[in-house]
PDB file of N, CA and C in Angstrom:
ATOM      1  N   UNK A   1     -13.988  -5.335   9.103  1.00  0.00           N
ATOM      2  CA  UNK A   1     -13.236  -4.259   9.727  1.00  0.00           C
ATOM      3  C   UNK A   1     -11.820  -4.718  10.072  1.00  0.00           C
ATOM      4  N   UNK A   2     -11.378  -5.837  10.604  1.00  0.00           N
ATOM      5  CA  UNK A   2     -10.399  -6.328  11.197  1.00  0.00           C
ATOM      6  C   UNK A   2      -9.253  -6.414  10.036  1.00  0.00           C
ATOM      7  N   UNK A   3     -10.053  -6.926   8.672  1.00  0.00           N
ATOM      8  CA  UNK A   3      -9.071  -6.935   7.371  1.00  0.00           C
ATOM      9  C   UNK A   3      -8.942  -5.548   6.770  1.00  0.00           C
ATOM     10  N   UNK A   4      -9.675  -4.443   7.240  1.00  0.00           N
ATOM     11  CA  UNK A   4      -8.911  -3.588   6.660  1.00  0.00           C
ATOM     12  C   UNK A   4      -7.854  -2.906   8.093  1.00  0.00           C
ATOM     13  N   UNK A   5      -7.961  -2.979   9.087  1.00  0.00           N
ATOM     14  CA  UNK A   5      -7.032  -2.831  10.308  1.00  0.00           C
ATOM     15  C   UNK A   5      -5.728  -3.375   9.754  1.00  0.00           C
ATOM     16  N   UNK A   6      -5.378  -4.847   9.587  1.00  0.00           N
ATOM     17  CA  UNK A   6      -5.033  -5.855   8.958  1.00  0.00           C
ATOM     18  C   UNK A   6      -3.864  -5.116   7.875  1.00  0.00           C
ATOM     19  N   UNK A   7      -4.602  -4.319   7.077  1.00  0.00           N
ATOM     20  CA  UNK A   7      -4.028  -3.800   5.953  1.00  0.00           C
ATOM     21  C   UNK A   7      -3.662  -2.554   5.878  1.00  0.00           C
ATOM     22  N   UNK A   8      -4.040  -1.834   6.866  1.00  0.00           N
ATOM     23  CA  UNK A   8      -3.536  -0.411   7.233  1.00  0.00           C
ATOM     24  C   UNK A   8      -2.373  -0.894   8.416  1.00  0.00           C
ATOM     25  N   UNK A   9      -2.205  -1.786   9.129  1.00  0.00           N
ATOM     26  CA  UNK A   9      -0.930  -2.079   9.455  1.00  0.00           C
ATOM     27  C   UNK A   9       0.404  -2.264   9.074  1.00  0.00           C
ATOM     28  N   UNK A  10      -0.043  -3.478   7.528  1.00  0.00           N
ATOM     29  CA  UNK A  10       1.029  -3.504   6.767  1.00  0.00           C
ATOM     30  C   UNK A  10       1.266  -2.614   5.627  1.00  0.00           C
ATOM     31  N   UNK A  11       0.286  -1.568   5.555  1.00  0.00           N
ATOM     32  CA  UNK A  11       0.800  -0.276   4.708  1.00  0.00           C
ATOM     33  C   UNK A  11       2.067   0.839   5.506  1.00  0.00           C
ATOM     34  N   UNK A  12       1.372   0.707   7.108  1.00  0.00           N
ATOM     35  CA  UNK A  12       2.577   1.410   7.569  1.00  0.00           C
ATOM     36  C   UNK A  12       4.026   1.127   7.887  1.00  0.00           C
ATOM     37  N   UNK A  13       3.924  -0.250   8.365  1.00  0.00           N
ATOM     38  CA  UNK A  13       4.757  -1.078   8.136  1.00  0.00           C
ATOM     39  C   UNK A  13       6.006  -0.720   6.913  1.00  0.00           C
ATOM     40  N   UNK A  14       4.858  -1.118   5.378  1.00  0.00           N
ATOM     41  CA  UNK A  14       5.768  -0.671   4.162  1.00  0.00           C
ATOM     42  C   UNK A  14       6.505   0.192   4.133  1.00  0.00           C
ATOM     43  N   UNK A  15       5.294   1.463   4.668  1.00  0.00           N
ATOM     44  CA  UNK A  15       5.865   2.827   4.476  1.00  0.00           C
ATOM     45  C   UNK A  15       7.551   2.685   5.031  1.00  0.00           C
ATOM     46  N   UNK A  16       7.437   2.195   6.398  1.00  0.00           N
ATOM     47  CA  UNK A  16       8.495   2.671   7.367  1.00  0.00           C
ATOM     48  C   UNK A  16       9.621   1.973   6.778  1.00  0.00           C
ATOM     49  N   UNK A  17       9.624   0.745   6.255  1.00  0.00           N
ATOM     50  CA  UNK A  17      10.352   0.260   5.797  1.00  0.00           C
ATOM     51  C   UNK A  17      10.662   0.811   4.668  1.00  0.00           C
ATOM     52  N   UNK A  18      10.224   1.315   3.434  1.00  0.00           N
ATOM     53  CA  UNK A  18      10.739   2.384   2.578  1.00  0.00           C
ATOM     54  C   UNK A  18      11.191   3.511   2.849  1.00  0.00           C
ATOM     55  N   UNK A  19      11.136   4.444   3.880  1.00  0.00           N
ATOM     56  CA  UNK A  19      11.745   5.244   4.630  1.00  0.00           C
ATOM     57  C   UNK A  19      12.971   4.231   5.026  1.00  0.00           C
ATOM     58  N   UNK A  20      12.946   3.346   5.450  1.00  0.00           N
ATOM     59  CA  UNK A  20      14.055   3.331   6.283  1.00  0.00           C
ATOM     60  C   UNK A  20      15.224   2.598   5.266  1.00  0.00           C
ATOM     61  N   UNK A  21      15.038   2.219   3.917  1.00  0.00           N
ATOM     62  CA  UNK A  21      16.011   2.135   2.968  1.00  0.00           C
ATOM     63  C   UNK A  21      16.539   3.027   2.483  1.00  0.00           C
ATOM     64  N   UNK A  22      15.304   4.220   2.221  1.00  0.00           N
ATOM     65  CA  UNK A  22      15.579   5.486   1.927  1.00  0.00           C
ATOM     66  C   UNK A  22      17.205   5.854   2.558  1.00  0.00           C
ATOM     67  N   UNK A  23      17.082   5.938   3.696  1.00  0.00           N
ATOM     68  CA  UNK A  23      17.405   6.519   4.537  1.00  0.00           C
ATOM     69  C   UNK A  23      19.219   5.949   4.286  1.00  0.00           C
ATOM     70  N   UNK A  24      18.986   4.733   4.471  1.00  0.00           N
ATOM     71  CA  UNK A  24      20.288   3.637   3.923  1.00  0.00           C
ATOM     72  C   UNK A  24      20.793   4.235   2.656  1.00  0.00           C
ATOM     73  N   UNK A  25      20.118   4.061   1.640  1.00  0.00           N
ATOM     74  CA  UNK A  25      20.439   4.051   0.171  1.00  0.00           C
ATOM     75  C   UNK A  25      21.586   5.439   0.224  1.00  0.00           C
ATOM     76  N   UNK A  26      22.715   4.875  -0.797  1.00  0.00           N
ATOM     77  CA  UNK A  26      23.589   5.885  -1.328  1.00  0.00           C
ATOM     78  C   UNK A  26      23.325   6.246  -2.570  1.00  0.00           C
ATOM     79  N   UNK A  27      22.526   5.756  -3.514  1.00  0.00           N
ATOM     80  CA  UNK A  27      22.119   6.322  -4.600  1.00  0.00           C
ATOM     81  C   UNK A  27      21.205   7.396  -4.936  1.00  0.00           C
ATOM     82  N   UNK A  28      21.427   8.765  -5.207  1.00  0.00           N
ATOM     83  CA  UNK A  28      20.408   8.960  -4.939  1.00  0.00           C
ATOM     84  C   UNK A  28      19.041   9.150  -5.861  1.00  0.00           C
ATOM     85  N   UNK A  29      19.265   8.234  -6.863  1.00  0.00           N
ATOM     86  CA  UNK A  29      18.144   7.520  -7.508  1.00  0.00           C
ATOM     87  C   UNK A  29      17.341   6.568  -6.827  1.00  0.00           C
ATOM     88  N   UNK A  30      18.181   5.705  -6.275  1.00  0.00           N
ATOM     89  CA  UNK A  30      17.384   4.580  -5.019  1.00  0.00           C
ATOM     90  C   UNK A  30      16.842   5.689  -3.946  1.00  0.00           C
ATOM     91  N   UNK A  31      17.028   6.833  -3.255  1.00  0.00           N
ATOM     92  CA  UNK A  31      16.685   7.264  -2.464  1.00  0.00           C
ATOM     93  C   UNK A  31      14.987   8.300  -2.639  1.00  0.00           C
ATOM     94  N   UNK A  32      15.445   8.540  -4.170  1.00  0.00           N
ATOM     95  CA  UNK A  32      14.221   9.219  -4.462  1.00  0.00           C
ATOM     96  C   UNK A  32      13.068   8.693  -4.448  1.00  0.00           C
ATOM     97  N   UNK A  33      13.507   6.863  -5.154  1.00  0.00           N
ATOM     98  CA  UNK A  33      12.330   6.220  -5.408  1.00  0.00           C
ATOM     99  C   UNK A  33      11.857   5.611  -4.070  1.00  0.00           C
ATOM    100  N   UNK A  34      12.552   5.781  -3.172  1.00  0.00           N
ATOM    101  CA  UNK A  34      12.071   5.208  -1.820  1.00  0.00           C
ATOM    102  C   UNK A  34      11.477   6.267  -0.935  1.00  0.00           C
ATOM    103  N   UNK A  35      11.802   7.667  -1.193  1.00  0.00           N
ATOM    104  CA  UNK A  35      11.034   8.659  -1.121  1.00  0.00           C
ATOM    105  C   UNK A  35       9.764   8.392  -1.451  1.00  0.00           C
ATOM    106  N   UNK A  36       9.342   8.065  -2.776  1.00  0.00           N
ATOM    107  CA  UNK A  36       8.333   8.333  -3.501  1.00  0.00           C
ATOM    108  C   UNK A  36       7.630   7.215  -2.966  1.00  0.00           C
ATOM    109  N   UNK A  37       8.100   6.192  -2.392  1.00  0.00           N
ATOM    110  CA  UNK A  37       7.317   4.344  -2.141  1.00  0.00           C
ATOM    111  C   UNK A  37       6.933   4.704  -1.017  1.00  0.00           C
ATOM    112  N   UNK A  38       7.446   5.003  -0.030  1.00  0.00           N
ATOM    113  CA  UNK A  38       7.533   5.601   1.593  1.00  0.00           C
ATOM    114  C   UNK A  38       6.074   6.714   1.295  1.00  0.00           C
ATOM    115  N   UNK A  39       6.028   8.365   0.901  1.00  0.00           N
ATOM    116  CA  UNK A  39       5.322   8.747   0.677  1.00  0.00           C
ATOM    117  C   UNK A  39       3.938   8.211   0.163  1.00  0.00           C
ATOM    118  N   UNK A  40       4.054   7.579  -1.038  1.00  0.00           N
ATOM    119  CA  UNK A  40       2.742   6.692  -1.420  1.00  0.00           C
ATOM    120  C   UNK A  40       2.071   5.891  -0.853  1.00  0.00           C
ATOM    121  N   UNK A  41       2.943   5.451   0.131  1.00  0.00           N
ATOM    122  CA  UNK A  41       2.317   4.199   0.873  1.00  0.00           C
ATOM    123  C   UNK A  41       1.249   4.690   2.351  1.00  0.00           C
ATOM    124  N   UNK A  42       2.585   6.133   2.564  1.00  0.00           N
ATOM    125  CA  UNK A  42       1.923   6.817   3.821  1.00  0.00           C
ATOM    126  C   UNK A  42       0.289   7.466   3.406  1.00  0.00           C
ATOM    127  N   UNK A  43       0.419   7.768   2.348  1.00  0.00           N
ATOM    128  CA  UNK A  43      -1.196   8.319   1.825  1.00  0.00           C
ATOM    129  C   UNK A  43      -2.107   7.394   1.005  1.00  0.00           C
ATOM    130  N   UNK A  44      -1.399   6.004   0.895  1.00  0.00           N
ATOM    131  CA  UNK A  44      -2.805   5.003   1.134  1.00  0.00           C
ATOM    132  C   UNK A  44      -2.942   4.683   2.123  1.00  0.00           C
ATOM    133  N   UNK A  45      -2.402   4.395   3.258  1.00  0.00           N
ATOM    134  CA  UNK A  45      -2.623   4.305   4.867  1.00  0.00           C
ATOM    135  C   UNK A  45      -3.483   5.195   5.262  1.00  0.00           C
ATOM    136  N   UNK A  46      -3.297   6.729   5.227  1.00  0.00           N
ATOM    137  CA  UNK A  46      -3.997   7.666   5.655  1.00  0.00           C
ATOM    138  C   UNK A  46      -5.545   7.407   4.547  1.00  0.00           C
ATOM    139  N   UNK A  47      -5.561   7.312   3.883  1.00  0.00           N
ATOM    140  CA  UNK A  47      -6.988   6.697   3.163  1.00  0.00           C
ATOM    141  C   UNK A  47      -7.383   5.710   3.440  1.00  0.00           C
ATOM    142  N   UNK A  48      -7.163   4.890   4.212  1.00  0.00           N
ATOM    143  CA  UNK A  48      -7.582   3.534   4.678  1.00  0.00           C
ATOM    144  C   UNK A  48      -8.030   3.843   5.993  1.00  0.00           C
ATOM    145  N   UNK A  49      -7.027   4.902   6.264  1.00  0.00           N
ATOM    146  CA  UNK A  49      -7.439   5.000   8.105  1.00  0.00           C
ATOM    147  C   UNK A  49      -8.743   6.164   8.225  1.00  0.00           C
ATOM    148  N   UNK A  50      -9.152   6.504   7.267  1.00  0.00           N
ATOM    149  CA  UNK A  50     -10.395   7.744   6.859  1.00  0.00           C
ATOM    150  C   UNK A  50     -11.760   6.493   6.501  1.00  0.00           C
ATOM    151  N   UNK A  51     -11.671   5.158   5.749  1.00  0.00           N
ATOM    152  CA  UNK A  51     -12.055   4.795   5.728  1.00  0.00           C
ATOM    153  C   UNK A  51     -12.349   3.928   6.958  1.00  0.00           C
ATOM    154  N   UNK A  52     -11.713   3.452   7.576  1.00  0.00           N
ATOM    155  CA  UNK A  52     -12.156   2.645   9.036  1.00  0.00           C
ATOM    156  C   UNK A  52     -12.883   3.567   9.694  1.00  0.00           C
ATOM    157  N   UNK A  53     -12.543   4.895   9.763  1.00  0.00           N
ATOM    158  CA  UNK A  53     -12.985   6.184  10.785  1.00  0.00           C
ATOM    159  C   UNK A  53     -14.808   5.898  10.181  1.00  0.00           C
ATOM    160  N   UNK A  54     -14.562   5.866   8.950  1.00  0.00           N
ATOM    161  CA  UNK A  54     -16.212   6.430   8.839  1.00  0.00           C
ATOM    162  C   UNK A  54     -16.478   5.147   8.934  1.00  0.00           C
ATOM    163  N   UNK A  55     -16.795   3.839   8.441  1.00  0.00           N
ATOM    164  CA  UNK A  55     -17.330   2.907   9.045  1.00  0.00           C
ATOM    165  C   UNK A  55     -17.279   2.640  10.052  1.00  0.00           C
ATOM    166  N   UNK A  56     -16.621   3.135  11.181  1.00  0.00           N
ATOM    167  CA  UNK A  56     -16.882   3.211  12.785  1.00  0.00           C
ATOM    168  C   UNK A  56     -18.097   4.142  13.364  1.00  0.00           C
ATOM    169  N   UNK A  57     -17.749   5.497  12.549  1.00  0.00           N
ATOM    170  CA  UNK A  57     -19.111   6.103  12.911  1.00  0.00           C
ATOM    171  C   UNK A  57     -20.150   6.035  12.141  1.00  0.00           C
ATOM    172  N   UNK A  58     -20.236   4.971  10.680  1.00  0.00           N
ATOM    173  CA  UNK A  58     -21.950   4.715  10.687  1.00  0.00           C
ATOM    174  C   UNK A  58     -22.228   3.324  11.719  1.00  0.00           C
ATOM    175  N   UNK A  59     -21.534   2.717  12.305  1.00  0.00           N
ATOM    176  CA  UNK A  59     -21.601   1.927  13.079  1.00  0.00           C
ATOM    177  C   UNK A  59     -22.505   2.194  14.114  1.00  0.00           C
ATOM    178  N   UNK A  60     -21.793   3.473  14.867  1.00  0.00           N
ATOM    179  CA  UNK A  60     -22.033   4.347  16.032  1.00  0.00           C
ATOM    180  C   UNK A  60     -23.940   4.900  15.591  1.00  0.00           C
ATOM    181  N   UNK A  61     -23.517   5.221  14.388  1.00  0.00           N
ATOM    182  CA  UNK A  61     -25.131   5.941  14.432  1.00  0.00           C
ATOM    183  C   UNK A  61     -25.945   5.141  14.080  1.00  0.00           C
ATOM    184  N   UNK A  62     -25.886   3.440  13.964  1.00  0.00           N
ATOM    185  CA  UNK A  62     -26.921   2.564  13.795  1.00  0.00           C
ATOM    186  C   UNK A  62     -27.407   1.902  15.718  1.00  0.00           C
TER     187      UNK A  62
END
């Protein structure tokens, strides 16, 4: 459990940090693709954090 905690930290982490080049970038080719890194990253996080959820509650119901 702790390694996927572990790894849903540094997904958000990523995310924010691709947002926050985004955000920098004057290209706006660099900005799209940091759009797109930022976004991707935020919805493997949110799938990671669906996965901790349910191995917490078959936890709960053992």
């Amino acid at each position: 459990m702790q390694d996927m905690l572990t790894h849903l930290e540094k997904l958000r982490a990523d995310a924010a940090e691709c947002a926050l080049i985004r955000d920098l970038a004057t290209d706006i080719k660099k900005r799209e693709l940091f759009t797109k890194l930022a976004e991707h990253l935020s919805a493997l996080a949110a799938e990671v954090e669906k996965a901790v959820a349910a191995q917490r509650r078959e936890g709960e119901a053992t």
